[in-house]
N, C-alpha and C. Protein backbone atom coordinates (compact mmCIF):
# COMPACT_ATOMS: atom_id res chain seq x y z
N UNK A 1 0.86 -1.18 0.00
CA UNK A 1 0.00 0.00 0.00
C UNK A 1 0.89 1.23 0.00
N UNK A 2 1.00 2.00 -1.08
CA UNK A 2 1.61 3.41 -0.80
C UNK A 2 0.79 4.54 -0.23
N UNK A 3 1.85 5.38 0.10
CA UNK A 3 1.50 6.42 0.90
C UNK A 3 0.18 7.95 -0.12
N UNK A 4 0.22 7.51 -1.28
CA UNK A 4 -1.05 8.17 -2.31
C UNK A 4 -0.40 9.70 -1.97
N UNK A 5 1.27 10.04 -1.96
CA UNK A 5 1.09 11.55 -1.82
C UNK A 5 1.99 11.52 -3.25
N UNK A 6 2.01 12.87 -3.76
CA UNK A 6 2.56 13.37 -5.29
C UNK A 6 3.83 13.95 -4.74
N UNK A 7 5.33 13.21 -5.41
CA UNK A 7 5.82 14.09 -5.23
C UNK A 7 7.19 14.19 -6.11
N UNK A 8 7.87 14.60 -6.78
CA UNK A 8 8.88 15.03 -7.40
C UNK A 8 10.16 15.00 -6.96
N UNK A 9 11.16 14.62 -7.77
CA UNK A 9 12.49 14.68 -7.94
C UNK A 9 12.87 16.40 -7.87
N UNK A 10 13.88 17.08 -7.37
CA UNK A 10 14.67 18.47 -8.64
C UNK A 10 15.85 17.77 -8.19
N UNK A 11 16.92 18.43 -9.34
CA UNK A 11 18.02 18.64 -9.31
C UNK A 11 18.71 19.88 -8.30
N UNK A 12 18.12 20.50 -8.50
CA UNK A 12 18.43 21.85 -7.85
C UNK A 12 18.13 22.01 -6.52
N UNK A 13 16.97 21.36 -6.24
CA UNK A 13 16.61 20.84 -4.52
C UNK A 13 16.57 19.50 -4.23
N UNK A 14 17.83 18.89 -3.92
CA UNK A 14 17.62 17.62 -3.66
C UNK A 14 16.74 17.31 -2.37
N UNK A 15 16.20 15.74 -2.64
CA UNK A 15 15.09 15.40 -1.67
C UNK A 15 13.94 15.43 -2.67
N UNK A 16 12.69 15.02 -1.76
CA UNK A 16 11.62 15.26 -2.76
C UNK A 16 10.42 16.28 -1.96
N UNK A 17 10.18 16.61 -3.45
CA UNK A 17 8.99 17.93 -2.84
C UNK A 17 7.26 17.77 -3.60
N UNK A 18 6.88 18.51 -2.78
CA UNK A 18 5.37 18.67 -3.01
C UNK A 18 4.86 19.90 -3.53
N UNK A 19 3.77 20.30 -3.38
CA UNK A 19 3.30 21.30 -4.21
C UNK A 19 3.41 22.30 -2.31
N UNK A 20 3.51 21.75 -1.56
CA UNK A 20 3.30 21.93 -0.24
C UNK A 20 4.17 22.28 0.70
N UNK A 21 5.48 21.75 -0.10
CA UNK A 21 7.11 21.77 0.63
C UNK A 21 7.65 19.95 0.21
N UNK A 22 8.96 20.06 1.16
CA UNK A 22 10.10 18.66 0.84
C UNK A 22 9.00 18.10 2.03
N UNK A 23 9.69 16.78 1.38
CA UNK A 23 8.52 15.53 2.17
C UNK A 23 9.32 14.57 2.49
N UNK A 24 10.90 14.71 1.93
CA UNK A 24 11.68 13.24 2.19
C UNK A 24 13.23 14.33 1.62
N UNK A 25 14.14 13.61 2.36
CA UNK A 25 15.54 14.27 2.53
C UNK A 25 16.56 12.94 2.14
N UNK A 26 17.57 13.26 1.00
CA UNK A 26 18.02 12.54 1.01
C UNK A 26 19.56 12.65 1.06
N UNK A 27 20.42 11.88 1.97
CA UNK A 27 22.08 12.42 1.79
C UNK A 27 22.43 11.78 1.86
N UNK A 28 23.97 11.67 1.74
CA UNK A 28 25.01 11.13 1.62
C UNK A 28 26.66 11.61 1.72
N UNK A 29 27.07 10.61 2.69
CA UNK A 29 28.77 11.29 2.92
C UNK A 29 29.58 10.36 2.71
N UNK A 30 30.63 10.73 2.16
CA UNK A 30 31.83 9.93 1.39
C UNK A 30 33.26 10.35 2.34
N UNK A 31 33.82 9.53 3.06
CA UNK A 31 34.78 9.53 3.62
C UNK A 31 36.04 8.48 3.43
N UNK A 32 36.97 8.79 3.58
CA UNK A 32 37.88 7.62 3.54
C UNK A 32 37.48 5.96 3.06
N UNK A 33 36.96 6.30 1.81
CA UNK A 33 36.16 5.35 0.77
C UNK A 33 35.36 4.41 1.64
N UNK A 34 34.39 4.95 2.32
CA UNK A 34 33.59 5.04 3.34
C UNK A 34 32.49 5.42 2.66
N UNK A 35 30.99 5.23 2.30
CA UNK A 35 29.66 5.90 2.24
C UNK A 35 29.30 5.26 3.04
N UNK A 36 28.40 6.98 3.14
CA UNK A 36 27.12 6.52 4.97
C UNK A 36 25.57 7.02 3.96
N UNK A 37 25.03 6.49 3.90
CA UNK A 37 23.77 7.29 2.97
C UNK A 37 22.39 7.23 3.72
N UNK A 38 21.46 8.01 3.88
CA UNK A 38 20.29 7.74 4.66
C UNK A 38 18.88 8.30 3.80
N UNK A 39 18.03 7.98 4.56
CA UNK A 39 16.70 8.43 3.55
C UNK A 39 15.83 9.09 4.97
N UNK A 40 15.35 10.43 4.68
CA UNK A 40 14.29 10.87 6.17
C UNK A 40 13.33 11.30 4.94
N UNK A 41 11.59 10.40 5.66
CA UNK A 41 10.36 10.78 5.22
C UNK A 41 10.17 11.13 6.27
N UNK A 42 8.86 12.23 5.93
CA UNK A 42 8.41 13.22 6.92
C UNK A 42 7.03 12.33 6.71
N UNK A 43 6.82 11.87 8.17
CA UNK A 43 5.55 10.69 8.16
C UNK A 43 4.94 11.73 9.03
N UNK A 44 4.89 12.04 10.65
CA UNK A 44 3.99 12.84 10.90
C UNK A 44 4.95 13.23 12.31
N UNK A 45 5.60 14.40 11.69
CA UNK A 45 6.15 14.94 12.79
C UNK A 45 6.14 16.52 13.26
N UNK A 46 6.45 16.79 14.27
CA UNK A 46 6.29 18.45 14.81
C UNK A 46 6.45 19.71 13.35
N UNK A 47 5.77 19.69 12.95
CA UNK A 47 6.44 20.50 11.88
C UNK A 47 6.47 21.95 11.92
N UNK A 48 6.07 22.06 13.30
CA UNK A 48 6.79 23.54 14.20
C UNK A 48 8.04 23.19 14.21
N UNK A 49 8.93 22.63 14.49
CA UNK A 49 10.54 22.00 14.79
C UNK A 49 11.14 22.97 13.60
N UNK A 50 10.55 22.86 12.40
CA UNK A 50 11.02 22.90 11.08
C UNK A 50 11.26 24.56 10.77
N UNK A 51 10.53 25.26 11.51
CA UNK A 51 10.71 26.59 10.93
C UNK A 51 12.08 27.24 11.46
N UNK A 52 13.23 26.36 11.93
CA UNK A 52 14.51 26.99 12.33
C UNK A 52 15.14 26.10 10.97
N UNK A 53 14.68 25.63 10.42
CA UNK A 53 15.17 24.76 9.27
C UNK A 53 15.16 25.44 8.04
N UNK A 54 16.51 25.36 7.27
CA UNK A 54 16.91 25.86 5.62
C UNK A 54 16.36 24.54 5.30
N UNK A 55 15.39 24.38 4.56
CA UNK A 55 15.43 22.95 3.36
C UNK A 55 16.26 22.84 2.38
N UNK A 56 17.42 22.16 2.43
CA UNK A 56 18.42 22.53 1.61
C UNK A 56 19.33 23.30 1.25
N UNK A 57 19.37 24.07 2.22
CA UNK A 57 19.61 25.91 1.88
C UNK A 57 18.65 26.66 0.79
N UNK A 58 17.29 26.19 0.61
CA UNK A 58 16.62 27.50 -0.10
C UNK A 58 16.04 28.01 0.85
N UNK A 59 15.76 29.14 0.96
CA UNK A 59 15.36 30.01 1.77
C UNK A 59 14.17 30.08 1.40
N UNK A 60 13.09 29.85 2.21
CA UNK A 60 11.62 29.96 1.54
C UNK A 60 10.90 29.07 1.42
N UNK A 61 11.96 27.78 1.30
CA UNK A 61 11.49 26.35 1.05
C UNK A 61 10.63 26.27 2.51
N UNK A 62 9.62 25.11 2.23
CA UNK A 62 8.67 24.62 3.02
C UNK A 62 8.84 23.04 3.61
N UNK A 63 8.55 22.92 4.76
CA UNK A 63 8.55 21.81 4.97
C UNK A 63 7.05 20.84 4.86
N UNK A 64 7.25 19.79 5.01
CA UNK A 64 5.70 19.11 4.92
C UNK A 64 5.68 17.80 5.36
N UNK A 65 4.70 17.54 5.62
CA UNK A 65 4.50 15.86 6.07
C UNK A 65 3.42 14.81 5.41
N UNK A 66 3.50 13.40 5.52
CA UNK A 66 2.32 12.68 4.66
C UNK A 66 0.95 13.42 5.52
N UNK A 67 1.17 13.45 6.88
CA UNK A 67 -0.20 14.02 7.46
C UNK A 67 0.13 15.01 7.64
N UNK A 68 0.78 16.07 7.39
CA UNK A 68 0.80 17.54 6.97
C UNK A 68 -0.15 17.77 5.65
N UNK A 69 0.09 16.74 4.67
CA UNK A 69 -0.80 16.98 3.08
C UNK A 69 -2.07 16.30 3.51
N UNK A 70 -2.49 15.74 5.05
CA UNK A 70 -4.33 15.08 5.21
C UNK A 70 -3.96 13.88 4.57
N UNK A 71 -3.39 13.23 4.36
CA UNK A 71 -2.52 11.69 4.70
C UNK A 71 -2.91 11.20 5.89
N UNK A 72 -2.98 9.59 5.57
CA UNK A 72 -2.52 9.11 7.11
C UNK A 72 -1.39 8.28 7.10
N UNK A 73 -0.57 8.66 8.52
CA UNK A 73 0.95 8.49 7.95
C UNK A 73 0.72 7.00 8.88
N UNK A 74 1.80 5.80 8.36
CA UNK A 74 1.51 4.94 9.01
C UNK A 74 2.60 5.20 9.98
N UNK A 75 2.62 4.15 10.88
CA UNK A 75 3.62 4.10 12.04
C UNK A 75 5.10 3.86 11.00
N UNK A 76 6.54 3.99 12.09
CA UNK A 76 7.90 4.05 11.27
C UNK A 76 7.65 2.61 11.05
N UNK A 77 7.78 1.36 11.52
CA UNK A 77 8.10 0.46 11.21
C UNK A 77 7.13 -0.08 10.14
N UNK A 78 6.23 0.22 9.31
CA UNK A 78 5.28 -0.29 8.49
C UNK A 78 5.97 0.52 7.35
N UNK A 79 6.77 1.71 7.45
CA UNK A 79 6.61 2.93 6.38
C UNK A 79 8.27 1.88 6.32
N UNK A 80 9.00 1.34 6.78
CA UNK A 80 10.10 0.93 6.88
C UNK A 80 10.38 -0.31 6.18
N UNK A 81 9.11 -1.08 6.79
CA UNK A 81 8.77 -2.31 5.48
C UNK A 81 8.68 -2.45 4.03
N UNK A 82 7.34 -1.46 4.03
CA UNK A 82 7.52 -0.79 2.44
C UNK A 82 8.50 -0.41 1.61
N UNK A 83 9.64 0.56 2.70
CA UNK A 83 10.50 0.98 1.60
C UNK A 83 12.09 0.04 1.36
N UNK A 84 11.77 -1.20 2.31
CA UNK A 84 12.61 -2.44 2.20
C UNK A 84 11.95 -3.10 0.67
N UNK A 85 10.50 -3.51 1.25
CA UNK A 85 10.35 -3.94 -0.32
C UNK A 85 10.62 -3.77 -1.68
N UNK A 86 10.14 -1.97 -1.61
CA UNK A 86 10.77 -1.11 -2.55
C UNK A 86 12.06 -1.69 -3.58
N UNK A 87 12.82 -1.27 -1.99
CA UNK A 87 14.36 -1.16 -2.26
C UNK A 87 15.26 -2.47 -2.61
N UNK A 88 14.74 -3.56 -2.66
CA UNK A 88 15.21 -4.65 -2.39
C UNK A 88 15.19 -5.83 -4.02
N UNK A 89 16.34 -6.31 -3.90
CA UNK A 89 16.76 -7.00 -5.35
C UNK A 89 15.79 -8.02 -5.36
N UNK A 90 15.33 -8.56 -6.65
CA UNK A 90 14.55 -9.76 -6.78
C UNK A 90 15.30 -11.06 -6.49
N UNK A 91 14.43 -11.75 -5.41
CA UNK A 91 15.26 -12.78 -4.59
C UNK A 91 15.82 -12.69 -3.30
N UNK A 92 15.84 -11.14 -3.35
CA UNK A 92 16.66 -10.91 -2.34
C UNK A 92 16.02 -10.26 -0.65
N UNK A 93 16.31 -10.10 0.05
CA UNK A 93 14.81 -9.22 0.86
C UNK A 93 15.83 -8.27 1.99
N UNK A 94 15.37 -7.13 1.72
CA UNK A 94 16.34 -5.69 2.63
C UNK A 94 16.09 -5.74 4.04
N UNK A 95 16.27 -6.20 4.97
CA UNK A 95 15.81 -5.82 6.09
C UNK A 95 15.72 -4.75 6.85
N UNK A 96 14.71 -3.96 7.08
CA UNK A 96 14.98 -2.59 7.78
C UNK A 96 15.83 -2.28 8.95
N UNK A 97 16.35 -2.67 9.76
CA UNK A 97 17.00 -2.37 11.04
C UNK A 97 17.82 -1.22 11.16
N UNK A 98 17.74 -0.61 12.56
CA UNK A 98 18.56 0.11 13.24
C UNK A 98 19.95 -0.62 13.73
N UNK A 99 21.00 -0.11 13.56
CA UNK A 99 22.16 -0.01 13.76
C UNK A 99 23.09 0.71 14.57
N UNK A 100 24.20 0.66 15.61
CA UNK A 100 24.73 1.77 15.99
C UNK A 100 25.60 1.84 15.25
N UNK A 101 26.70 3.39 15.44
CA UNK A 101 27.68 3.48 14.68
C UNK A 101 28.55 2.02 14.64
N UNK A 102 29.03 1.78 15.68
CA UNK A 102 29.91 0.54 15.35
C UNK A 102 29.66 -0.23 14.89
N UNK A 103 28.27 -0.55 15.25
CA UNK A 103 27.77 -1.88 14.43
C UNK A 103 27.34 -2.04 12.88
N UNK A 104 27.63 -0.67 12.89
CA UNK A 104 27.60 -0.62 11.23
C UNK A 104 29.30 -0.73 10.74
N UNK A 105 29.84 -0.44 11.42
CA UNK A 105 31.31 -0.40 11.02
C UNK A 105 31.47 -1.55 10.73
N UNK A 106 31.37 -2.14 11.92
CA UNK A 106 31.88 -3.28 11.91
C UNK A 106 31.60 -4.22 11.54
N UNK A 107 29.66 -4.66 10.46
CA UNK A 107 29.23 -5.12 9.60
C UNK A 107 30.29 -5.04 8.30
N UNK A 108 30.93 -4.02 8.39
CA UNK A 108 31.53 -3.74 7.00
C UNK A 108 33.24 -3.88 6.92
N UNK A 109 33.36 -4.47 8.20
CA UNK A 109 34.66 -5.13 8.18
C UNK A 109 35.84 -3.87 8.38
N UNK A 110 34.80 -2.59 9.08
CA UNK A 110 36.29 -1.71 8.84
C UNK A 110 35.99 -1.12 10.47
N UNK A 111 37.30 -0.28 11.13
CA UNK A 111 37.01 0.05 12.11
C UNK A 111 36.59 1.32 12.24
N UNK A 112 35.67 1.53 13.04
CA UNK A 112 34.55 3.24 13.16
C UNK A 112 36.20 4.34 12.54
N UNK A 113 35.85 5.75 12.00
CA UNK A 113 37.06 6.12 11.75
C UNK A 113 36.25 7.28 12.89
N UNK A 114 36.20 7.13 14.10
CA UNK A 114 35.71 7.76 15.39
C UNK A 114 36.07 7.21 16.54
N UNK A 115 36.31 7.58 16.97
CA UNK A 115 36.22 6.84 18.72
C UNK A 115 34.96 7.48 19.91
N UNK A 116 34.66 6.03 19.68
CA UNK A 116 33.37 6.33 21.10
C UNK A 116 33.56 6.34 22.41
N UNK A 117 32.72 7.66 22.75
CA UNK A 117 33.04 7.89 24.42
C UNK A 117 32.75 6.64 25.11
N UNK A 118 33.51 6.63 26.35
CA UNK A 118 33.42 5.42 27.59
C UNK A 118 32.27 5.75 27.75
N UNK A 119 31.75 4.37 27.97
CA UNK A 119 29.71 4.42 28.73
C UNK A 119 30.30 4.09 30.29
């Protein structure tokens, strides 16, 4: 079941937008042949928070949510499923999970290029 909202690619504003504002943020950082890449949908959150927020650096830009556009946003872990399915090779199946830094490091066979404070 998708989320039934409209929304667009730019080049010029990365992320995706609505007629309403950005609805989903997308980045990526390249370090010591290192990528970290993430995806944030705006399912249904404070979107007072947002008005100390550049979207991108345009000035003017709007923020928005699936239930900001009268959506109903599902819970994270359902919206998380979906975009495993999405995302995921034929045959193959993405699992959504949370990770900490290390444990992502160290999935990937390299050591954090950070050091974590003593708990």
């Amino acid at each position: 079941k998708g989320l039934q909202v409209e929304a667009t690619w730019s080049e010029e504003r990365p992320g995706l937008w609505t007629t309403d504002g950005k609805i989903a943020a997308v980045g990526l950082h390249v370090s010591r042949k290192v990528a970290i890449h993430g995806l944030a949908l705006n399912l249904s959150p404070d979107l007072s928070h947002y008005r100390f927020i550049v979207p991108c650096g345009h000035r003017g830009g709007q923020v928005t949510s699936v239930k900001g556009l009268g959506g109903s946003a599902p819970p994270v872990s359902e919206a998380a499923e979906g975009y495993a399915r999405l995302f995921s090779l034929p045959g193959r199946q993405l699992l959504p999970e949370r990770l900490s830094p290390v444990e992502f490091f160290h999935r990937q066979g390299i050591s954090p290029p950070f050091q974590m404070p003593a708990s």
